[in-house]
Every structure is written in structure tokens, then in C-alpha cells.
N, C-alpha and C. Protein backbone atom coordinates (compact mmCIF):
# COMPACT_ATOMS: atom_id res chain seq x y z
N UNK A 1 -14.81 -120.93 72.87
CA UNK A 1 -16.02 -120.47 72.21
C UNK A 1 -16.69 -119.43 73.12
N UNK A 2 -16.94 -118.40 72.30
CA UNK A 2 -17.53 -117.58 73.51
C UNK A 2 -19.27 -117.69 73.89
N UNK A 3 -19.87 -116.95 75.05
CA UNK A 3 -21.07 -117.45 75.02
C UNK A 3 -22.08 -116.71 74.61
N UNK A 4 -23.01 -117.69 74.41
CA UNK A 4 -24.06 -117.45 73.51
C UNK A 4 -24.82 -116.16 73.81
N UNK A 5 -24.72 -115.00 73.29
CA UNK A 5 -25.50 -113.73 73.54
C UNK A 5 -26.76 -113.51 72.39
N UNK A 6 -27.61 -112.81 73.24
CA UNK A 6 -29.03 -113.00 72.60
C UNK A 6 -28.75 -111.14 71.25
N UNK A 7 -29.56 -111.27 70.11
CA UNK A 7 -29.40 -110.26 69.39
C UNK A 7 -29.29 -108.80 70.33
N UNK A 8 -28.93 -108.11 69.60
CA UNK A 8 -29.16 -106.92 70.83
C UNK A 8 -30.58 -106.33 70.90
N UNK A 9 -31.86 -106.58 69.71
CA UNK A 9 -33.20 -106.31 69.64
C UNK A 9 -33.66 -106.87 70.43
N UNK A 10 -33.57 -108.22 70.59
CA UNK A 10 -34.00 -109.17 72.29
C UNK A 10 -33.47 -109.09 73.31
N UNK A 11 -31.99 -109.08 73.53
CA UNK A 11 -30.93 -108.62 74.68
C UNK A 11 -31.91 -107.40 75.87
N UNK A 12 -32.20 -106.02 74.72
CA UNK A 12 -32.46 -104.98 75.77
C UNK A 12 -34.11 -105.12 76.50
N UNK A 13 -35.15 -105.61 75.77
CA UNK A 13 -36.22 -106.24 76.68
C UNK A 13 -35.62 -107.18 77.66
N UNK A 14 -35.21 -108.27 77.25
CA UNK A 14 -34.97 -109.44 78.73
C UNK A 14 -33.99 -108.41 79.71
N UNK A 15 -33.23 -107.92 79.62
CA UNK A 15 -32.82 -107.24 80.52
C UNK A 15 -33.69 -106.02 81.23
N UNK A 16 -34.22 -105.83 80.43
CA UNK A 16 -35.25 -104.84 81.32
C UNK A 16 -35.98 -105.64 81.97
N UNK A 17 -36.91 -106.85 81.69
CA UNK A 17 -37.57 -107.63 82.66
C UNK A 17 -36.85 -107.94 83.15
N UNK A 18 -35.59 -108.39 83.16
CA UNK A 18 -35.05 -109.37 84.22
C UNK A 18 -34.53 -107.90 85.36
N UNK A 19 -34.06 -106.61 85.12
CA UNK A 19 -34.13 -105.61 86.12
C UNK A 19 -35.13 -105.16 86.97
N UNK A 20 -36.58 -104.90 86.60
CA UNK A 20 -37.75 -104.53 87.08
C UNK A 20 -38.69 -105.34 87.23
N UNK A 21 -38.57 -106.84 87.30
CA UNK A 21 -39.78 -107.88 87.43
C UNK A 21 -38.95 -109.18 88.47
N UNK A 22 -37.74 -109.39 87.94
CA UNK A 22 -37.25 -110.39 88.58
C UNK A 22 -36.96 -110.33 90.42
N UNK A 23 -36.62 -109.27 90.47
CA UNK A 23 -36.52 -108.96 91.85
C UNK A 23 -37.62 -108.28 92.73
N UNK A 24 -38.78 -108.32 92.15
CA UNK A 24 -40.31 -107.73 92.57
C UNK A 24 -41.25 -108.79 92.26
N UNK A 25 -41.52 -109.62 93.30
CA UNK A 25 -43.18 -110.92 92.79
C UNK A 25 -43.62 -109.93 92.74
N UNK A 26 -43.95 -109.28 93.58
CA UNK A 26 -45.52 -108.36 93.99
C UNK A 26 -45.88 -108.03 92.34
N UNK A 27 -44.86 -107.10 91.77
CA UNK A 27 -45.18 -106.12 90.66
C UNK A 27 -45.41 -107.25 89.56
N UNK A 28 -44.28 -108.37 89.34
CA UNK A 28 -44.77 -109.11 88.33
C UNK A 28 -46.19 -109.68 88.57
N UNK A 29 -46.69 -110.37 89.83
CA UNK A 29 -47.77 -111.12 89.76
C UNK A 29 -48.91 -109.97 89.43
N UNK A 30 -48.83 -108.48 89.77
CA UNK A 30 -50.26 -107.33 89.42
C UNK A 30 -49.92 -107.05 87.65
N UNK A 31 -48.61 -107.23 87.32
CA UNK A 31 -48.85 -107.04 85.89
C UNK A 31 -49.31 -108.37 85.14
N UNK A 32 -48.96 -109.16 85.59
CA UNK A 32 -50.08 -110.64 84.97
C UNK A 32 -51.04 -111.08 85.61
N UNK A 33 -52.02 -109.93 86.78
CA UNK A 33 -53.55 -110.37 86.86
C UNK A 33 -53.92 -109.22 86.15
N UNK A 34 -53.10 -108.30 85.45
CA UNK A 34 -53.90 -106.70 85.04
C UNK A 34 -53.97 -107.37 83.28
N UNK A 35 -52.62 -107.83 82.86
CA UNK A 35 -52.08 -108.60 81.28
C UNK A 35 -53.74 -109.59 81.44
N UNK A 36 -53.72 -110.37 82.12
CA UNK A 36 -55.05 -111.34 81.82
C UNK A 36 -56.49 -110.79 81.85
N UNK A 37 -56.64 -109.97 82.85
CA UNK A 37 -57.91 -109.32 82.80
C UNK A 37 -58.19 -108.19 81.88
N UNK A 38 -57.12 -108.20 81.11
CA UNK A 38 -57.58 -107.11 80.21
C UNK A 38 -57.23 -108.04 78.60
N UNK A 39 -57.04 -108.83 78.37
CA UNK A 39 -57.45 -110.17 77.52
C UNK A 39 -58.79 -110.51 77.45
N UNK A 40 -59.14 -110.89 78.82
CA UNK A 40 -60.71 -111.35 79.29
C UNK A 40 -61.53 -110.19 78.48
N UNK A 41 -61.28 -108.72 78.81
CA UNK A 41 -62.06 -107.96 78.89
C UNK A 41 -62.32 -107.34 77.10
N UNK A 42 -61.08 -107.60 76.35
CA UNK A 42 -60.90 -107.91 74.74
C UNK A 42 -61.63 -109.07 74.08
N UNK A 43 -61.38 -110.34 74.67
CA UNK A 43 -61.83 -111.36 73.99
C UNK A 43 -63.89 -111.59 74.61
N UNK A 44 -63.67 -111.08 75.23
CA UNK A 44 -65.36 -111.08 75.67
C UNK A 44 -66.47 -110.10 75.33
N UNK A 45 -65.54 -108.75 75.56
CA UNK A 45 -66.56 -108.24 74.26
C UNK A 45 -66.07 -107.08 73.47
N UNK A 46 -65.27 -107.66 73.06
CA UNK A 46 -64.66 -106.81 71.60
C UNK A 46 -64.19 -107.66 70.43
N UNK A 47 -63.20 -108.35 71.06
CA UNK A 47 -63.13 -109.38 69.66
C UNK A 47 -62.79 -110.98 70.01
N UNK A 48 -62.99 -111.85 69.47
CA UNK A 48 -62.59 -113.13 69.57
C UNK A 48 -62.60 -114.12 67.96
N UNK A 49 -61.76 -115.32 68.52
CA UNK A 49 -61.64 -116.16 67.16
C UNK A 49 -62.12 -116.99 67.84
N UNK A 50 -62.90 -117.36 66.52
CA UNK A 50 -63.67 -119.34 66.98
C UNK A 50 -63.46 -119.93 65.84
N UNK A 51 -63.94 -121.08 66.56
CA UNK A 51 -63.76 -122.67 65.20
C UNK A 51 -65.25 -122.43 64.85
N UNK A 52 -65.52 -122.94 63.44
CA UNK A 52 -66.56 -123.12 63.13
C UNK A 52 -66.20 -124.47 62.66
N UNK A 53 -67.58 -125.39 62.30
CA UNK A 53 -67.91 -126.60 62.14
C UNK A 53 -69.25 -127.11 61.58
N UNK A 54 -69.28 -128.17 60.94
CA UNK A 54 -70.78 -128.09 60.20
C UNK A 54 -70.99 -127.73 58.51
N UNK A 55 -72.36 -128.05 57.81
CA UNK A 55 -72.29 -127.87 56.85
C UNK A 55 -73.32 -127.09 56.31
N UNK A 56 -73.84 -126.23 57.29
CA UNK A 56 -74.93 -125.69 57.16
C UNK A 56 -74.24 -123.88 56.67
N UNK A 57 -73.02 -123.69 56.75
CA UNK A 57 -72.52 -122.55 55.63
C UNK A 57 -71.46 -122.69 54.90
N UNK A 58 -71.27 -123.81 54.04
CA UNK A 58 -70.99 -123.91 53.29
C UNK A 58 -71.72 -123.49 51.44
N UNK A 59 -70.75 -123.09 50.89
CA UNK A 59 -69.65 -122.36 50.66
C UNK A 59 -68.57 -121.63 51.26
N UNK A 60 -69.40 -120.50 52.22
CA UNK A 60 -68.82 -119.70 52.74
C UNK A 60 -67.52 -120.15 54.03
N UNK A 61 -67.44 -121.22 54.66
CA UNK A 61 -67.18 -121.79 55.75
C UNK A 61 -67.36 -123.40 55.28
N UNK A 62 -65.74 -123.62 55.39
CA UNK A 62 -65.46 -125.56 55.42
C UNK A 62 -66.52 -125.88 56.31
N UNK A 63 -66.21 -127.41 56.49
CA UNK A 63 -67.20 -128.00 57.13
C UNK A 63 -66.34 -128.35 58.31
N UNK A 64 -64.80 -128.58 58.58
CA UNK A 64 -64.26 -128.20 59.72
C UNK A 64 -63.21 -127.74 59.14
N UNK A 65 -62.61 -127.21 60.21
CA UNK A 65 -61.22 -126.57 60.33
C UNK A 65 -60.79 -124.71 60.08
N UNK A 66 -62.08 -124.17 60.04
CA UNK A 66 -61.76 -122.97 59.52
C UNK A 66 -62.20 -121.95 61.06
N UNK A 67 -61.69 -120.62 61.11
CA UNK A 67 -61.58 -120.10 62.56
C UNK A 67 -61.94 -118.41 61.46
N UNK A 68 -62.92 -118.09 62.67
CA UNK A 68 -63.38 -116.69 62.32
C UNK A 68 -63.22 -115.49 63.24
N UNK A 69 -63.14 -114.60 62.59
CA UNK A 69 -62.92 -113.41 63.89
C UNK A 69 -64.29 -112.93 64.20
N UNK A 70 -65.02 -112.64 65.50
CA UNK A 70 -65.68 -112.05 65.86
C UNK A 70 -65.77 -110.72 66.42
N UNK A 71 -66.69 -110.27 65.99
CA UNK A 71 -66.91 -108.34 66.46
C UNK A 71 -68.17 -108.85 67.79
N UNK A 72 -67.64 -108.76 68.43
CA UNK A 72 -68.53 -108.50 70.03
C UNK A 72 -69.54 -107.13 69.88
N UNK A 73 -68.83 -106.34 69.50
CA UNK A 73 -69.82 -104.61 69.30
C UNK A 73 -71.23 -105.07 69.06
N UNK A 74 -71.76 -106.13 68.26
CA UNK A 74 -72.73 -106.44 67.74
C UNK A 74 -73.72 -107.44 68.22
N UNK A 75 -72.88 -107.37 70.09
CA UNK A 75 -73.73 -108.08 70.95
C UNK A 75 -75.57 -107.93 70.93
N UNK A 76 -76.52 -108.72 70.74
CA UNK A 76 -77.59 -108.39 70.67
C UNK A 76 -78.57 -107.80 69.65
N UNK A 77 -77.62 -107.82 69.01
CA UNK A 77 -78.30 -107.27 67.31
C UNK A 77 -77.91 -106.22 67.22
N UNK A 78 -77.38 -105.11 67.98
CA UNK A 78 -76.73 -104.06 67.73
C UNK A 78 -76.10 -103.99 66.37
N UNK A 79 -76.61 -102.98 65.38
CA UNK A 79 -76.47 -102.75 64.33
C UNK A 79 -76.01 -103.77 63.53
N UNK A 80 -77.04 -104.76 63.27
CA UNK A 80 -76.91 -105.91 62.44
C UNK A 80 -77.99 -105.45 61.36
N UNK A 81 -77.50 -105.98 60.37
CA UNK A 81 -77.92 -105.72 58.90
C UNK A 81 -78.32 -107.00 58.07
N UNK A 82 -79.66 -107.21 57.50
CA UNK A 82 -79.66 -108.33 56.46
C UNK A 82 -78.65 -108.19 55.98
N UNK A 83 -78.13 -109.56 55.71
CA UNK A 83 -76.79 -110.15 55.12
C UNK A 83 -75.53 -110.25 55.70
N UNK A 84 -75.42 -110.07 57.31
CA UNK A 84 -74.69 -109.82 58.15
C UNK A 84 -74.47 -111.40 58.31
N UNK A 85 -73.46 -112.08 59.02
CA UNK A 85 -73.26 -113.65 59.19
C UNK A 85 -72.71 -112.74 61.27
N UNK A 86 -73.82 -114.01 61.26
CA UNK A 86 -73.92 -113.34 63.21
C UNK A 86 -73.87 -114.87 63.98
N UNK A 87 -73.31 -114.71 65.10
CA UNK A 87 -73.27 -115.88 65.77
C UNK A 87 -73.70 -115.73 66.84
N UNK A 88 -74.63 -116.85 67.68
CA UNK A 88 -75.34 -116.81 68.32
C UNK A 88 -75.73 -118.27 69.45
N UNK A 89 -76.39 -117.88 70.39
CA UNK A 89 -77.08 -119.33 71.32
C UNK A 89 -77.57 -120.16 70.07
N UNK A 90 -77.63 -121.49 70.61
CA UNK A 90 -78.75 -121.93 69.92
C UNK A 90 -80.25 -121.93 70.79
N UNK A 91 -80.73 -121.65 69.18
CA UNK A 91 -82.60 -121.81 70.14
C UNK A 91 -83.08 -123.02 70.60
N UNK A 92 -82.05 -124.48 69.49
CA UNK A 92 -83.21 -125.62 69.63
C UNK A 92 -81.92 -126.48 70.72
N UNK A 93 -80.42 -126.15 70.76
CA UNK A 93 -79.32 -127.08 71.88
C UNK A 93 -78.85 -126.10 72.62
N UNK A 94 -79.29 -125.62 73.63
CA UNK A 94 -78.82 -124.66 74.95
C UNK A 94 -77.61 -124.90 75.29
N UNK A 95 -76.43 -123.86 74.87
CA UNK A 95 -75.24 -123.90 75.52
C UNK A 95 -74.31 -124.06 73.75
N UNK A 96 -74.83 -124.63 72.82
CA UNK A 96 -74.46 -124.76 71.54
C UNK A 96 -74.11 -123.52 70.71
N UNK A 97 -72.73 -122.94 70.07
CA UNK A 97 -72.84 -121.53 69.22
C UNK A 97 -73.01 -122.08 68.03
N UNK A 98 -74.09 -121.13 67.26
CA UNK A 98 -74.40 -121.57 65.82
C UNK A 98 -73.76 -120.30 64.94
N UNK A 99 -73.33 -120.23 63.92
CA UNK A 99 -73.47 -119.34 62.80
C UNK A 99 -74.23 -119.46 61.62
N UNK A 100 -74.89 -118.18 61.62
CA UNK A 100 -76.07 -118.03 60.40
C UNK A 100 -75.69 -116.73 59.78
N UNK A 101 -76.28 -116.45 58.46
CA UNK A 101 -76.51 -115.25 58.01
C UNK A 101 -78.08 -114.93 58.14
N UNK A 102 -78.03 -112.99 58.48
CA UNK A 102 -79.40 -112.18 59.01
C UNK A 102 -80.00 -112.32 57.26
N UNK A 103 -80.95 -113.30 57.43
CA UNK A 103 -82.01 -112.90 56.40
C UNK A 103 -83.43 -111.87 56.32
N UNK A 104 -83.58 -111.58 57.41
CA UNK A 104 -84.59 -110.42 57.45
C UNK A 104 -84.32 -110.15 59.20
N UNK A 105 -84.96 -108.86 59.40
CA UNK A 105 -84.87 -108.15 60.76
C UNK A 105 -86.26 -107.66 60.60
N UNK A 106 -86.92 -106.93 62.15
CA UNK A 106 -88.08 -107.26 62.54
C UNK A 106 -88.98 -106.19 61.23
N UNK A 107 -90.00 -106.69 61.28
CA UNK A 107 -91.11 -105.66 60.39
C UNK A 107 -90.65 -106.61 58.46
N UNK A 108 -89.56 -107.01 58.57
CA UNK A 108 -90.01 -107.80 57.09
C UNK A 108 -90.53 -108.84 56.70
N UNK A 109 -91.02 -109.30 55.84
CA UNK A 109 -91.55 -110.20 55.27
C UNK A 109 -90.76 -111.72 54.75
N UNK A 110 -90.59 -112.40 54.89
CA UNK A 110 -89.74 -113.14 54.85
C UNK A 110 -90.75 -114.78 54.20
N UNK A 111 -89.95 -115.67 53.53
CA UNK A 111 -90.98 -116.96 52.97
C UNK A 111 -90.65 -117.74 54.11
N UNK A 112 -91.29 -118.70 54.81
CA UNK A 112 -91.65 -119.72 56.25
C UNK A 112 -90.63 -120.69 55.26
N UNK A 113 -90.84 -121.10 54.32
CA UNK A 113 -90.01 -122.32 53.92
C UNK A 113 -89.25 -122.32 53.02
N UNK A 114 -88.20 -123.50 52.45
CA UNK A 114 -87.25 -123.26 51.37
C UNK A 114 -88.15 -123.05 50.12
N UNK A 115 -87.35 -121.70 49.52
CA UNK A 115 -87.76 -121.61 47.90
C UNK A 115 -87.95 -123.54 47.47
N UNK A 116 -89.22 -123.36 46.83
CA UNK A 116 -89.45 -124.53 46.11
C UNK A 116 -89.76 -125.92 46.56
N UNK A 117 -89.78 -126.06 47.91
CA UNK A 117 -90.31 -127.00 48.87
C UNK A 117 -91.30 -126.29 49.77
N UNK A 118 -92.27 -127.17 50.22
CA UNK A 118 -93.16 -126.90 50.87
C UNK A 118 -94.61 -125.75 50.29
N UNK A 119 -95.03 -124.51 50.96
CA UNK A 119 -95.79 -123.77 50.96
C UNK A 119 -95.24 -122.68 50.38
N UNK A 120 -95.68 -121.52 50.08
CA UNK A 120 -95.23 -119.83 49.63
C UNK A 120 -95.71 -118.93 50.87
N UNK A 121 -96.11 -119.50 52.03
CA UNK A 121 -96.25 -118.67 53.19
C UNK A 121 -95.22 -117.44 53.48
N UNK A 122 -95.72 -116.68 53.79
CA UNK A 122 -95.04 -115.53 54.12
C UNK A 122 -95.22 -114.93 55.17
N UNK A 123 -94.17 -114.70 56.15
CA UNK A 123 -94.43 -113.74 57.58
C UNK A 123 -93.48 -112.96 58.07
N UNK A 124 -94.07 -112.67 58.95
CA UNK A 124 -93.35 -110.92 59.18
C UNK A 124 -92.54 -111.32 60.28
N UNK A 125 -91.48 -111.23 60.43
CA UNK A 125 -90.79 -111.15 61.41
C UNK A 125 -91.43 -109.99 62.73
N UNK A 126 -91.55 -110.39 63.90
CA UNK A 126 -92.05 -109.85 64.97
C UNK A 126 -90.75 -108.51 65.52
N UNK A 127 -91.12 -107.60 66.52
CA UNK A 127 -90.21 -106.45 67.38
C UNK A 127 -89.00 -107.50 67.65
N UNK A 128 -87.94 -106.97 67.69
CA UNK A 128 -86.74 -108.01 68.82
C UNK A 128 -86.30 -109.13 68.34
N UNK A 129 -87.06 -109.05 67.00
CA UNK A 129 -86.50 -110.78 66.43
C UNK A 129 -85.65 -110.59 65.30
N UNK A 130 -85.19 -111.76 64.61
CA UNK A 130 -84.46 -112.12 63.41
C UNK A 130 -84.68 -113.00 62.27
N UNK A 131 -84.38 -112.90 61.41
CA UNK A 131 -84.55 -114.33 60.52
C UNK A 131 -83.19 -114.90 59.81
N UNK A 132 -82.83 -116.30 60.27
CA UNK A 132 -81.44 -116.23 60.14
C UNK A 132 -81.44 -117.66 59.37
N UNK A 133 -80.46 -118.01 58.34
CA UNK A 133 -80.50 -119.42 57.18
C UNK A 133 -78.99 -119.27 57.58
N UNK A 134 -78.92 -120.85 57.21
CA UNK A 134 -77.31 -121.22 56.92
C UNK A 134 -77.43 -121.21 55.33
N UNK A 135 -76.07 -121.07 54.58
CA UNK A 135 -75.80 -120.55 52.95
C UNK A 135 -76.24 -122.17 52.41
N UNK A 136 -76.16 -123.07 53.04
CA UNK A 136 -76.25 -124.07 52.69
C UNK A 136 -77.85 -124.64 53.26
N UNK A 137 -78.57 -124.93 52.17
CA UNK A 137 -80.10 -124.97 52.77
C UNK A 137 -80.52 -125.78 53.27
N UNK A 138 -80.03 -126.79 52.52
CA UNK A 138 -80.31 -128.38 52.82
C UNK A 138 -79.56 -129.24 53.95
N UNK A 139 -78.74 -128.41 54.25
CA UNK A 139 -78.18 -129.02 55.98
C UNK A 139 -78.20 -127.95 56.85
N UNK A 140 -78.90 -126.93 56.91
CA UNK A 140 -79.44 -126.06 57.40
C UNK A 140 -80.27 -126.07 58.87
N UNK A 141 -79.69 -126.30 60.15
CA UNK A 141 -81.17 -126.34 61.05
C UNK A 141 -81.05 -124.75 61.52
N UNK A 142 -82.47 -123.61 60.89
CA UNK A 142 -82.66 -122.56 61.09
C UNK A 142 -83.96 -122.23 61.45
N UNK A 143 -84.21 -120.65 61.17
CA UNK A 143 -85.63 -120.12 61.37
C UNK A 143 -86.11 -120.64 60.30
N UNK A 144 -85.99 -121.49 59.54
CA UNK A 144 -87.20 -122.28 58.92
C UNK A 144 -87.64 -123.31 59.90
N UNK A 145 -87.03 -123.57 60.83
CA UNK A 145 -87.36 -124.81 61.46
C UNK A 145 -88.21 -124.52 62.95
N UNK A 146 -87.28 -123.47 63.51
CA UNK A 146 -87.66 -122.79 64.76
C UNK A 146 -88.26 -121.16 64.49
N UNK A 147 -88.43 -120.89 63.28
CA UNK A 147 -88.78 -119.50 63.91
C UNK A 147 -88.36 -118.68 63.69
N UNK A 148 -88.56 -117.08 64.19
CA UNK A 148 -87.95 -116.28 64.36
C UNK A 148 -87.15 -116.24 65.32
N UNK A 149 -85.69 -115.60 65.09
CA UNK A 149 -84.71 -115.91 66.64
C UNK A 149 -84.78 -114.64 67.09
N UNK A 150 -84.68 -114.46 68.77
CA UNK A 150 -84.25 -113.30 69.42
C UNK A 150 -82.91 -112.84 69.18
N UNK A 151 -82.90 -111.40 68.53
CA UNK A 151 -82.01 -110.38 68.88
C UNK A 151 -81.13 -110.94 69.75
N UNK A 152 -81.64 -111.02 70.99
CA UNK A 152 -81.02 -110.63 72.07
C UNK A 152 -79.88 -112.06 72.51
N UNK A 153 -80.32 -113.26 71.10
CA UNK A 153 -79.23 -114.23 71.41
C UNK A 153 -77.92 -114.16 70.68
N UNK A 154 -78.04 -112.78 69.65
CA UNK A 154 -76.79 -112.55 69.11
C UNK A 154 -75.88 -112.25 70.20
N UNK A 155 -74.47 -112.83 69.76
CA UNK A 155 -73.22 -112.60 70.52
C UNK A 155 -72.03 -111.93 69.56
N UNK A 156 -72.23 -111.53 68.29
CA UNK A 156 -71.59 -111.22 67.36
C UNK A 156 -71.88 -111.44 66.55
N UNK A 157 -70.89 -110.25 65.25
CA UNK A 157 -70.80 -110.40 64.14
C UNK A 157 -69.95 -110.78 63.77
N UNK A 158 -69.63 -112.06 62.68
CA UNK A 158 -68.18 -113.02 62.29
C UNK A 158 -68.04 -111.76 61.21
N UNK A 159 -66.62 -111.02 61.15
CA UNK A 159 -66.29 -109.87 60.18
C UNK A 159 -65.01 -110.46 59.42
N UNK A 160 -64.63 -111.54 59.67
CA UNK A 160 -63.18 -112.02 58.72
C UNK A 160 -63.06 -113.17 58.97
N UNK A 161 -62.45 -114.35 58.28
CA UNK A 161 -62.17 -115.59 58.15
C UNK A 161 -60.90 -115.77 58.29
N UNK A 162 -60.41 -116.07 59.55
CA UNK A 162 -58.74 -115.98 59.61
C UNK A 162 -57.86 -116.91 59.31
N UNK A 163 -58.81 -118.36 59.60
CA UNK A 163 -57.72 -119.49 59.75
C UNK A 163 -58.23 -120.25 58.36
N UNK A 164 -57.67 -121.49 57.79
CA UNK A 164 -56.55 -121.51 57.57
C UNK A 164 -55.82 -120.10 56.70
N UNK A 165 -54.78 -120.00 57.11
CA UNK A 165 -54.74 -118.62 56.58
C UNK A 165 -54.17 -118.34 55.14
N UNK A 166 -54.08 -119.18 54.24
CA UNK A 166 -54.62 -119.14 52.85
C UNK A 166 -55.66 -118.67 52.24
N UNK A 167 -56.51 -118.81 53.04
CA UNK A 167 -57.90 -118.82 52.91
C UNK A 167 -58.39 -116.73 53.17
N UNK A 168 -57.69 -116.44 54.09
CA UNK A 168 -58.03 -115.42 54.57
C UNK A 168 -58.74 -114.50 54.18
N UNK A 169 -60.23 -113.71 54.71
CA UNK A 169 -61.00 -113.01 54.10
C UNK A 169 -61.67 -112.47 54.68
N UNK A 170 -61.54 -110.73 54.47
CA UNK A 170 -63.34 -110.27 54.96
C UNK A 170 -64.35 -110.75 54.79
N UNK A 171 -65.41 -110.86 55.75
CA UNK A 171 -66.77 -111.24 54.96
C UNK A 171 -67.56 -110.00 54.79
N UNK A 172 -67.88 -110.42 53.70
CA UNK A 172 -68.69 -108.94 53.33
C UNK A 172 -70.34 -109.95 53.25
N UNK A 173 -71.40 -109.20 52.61
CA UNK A 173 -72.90 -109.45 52.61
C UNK A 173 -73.15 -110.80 52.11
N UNK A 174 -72.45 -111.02 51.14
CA UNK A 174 -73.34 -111.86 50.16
C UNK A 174 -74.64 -111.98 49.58
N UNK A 175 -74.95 -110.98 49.37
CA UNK A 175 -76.65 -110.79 49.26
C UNK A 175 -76.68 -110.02 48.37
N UNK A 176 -77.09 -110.20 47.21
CA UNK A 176 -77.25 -109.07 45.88
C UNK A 176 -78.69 -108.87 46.03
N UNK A 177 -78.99 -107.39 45.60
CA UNK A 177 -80.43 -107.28 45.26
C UNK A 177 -80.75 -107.62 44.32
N UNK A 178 -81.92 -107.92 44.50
CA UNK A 178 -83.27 -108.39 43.04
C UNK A 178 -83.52 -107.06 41.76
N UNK A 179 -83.08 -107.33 40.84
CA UNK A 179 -83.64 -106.35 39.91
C UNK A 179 -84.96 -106.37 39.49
């Protein structure tokens, strides 16, 4: 029986690593601290996937098991838009990532409580701040509860729904205007 040879599409890479890496630590170990630090430097602030969890955006997002892509660009509120779904610190469990959708940005007017519970108060979102709801109201802990959130605790914008990947989807606004 003769022996087992790899396709020739895989054959000519492993042979090239095994010519120019195998007989050099030095060069292999600087191309896998340069390969990792430039991962780090992708997944930290350009793009990353997370788990989401919870039932506070549902519809939009199971209550577990579903993984989103994040846009880093949009560190800090950087060009975030009502109807944007942004992820962020939490204000009220330090060290906790929450996802919400931007319901108003600073200078709008926004209602303090859920349509149809409570008061018809109305306030303005302050400079530097946000107003952010989960799609789901009623398991919701948001700026109805805490407030207006800082800008500056955005860490992204969730721009696609990757996992399970049946499921797969841009997210776009969800937010129709009022006629």
C-alpha cells in the first residue's frame, strides 16, 4: 500500500511551513506573537462575536444561545443612531455587558416610563447621554429604570446575528416612523 500523501492543494502549504518555520524557532515564535497581536488588535476594536443572553431583547435575540457580531468603530457613541442595538457596561452591575437598542440621543425628548404604565412624563435626554430599552419591555432593566446612559459606556454596535447560523441576519433599525 503506498503512503498516505496529503492533496496537492494542502501538500504545497505544509511544505512550505515545514521549509521556512520548522528549522527557524526564532521566525516561527515572531510570526505567532505578530499572528496574535494582531487578532487582539481586530477583536478589540474592530470587530468581535459575543453570546448574548436574557430576555430583555427578545424578539430580536433568543433568550440563550444566539452570538452577534460587533462593530467596535462605534466605540463611545461614535455615530450611533436611534434605532441602533449597541452594547455596552452596565450602569446598575459593573463589569456586566448589556445589549439595548438607542431610543433617543442627547437633546430628545423621550417618555420616563413604559407606554401605559405609570406617568406621561417626558425628558430630554442631557449632552453625552443616551436612551436605551430592551425590545422586550417587561423584562427589560433599562433607562427607564436608571436613566439616561453615558455615551461613553458604548463599546459597540451589534451589526449581524451570526450564530445559530440558520438564523443569520443583518440587523437593521427596527424602528418605523409615526405617520
Amino acid at each position: 500500500m503506498p503512503p498516505f500523501r496529503f492533496p496537492i492543494f494542502i501538500n504545497s502549504p505544509l511544505k512550505f511551513l515545514k521549509k521556512h518555520y520548522y528549522s527557524h524557532p526564532f521566525l516561527l515564535f515572531t510570526t505567532t506573537l505578530k499572528t496574535l497581536l494582531l487578532f487582539h488588535v481586530i477583536t478589540r476594536y474592530q470587530y468581535s462575536i459575543d453570546g448574548t443572553w436574557g430576555a430583555s431583547m427578545l424578539p430580536t435575540f433568543s433568550v440563550f444561545g444566539d452570538h452577534v457580531l460587533i462593530d467596535r468603530g462605534y466605540r463611545r457613541g461614535r455615530g450611533v443612531e436611534v434605532g441602533d442595538v449597541v452594547t455596552f457596561d452596565s450602569v446598575v452591575e459593573p463589569g456586566e455587558k448589556v445589549i439595548k437598542r438607542v431610543l433617543g440621543l442627547e437633546g430628545d425628548y423621550v417618555m420616563r416610563n413604559t407606554p401605559g404604565i405609570g406617568g406621561q412624563d417626558m425628558i430630554q435626554i442631557p449632552k453625552g447621554h443616551c436612551w436605551v430599552v430592551g425590545d422586550n419591555l417587561g423584562f427589560s432593566r433599562d433607562s427607564r429604570h436608571f436613566g439616561p446612559m453615558p455615551m461613553a459606556l458604548i463599546k459597540g454596535k451589534v451589526i449581524a446575528k451570526v450564530f445559530p447560523w440558520k438564523e443569520r441576519e443583518w440587523l437593521t433599525s427596527g424602528l418605523s416612523p409615526v405617520v
